[in-house]
Protein backbone atom coordinates (compact mmCIF):
# COMPACT_ATOMS: atom_id res chain seq x y z
CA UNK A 1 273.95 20.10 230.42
CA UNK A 2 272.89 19.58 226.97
CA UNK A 3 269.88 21.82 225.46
CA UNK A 4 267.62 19.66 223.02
CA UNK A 5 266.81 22.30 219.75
CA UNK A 6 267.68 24.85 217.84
CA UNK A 7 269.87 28.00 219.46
CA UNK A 8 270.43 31.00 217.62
CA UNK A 9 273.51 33.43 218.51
CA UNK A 10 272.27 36.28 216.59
CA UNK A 11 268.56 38.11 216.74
CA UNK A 12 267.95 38.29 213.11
CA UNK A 13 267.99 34.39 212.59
CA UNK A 14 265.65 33.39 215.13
CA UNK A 15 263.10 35.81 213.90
CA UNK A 16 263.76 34.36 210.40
CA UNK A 17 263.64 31.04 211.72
CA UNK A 18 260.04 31.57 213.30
CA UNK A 19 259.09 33.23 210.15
CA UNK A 20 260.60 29.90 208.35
CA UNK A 21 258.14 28.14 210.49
CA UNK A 22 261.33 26.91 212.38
CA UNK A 23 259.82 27.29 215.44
CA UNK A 24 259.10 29.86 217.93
CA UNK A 25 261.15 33.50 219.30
CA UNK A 26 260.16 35.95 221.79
CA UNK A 27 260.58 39.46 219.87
CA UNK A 28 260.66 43.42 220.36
CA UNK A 29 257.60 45.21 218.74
CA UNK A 30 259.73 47.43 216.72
CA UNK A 31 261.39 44.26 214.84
CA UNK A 32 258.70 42.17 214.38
CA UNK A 33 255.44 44.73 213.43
CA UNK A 34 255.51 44.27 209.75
CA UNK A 35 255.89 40.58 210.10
CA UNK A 36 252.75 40.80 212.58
CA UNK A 37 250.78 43.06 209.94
CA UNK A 38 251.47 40.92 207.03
CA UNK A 39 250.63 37.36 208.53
CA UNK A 40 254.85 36.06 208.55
CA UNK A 41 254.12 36.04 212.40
CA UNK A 42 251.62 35.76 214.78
CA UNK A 43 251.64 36.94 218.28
CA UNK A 44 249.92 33.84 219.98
CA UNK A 45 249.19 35.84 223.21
CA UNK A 46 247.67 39.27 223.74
CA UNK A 47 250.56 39.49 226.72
CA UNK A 48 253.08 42.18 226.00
CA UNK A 49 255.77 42.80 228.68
CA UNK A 50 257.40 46.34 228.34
CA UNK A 51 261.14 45.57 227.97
CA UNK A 52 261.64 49.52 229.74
CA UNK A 53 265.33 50.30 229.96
CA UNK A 54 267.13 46.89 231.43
CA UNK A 55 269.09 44.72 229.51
CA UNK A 56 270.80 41.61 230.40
CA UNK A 57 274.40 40.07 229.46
CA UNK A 58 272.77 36.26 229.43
CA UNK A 59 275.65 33.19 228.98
CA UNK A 60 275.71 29.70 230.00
CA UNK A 61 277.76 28.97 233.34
CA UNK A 62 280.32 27.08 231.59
CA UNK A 63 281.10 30.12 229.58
CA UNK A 64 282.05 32.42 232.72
CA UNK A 65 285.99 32.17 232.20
CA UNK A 66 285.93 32.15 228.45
CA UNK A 67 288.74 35.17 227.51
CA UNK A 68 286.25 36.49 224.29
CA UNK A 69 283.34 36.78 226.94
CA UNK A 70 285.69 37.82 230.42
CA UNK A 71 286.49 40.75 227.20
CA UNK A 72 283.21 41.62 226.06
CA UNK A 73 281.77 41.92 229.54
CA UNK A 74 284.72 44.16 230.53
CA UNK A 75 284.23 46.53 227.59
CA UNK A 76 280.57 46.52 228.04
CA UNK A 77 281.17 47.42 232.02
CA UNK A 78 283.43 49.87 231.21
CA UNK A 79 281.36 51.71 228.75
CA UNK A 80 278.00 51.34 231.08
CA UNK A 81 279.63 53.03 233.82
CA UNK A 82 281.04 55.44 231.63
CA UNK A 83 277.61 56.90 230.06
CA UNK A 84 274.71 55.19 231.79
CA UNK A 85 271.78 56.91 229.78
């Protein structure tokens, strides 16, 4: 399945692009407070969701047997487990 607009594989150029006027990105306080205290961004909702200490490896489906990801995901388990904190 085919997504309609823009994707961004790296953090930094989806902010830019919503500060372009690109469009929109969902960002972490920490990244995005000058651009909220200068006017480059506006936070259309008062709704802020605590991102507390979860993170998510997100890919598309078709993706699951690539050998870069099956490698990355591997490391990234191996490390987890290692040192949780």
């Amino acid at each position: 399945t085919q997504t309609r607009g823009l994707r961004f594989d790296n953090y930094a150029m989806a902010l830019q692009a919503a500060v372009d006027g690109v469009g929109v990105a969902i960002g972490l306080r920490p990244y995005v407070v000058d651009d909220l205290a200068s006017g480059r961004l506006v936070a259309p909702f008062k709704l802020a969701v605590p991102k507390g200490q979860a993170w998510y490896l997100v890919y598309r489906p078709f993706r699951q047997d690539d050998a870069a990801l099956v490698a990355f995901r591997d490391w990234l388990m191996a490390n987890v487990e290692r040192d949780p904190g």
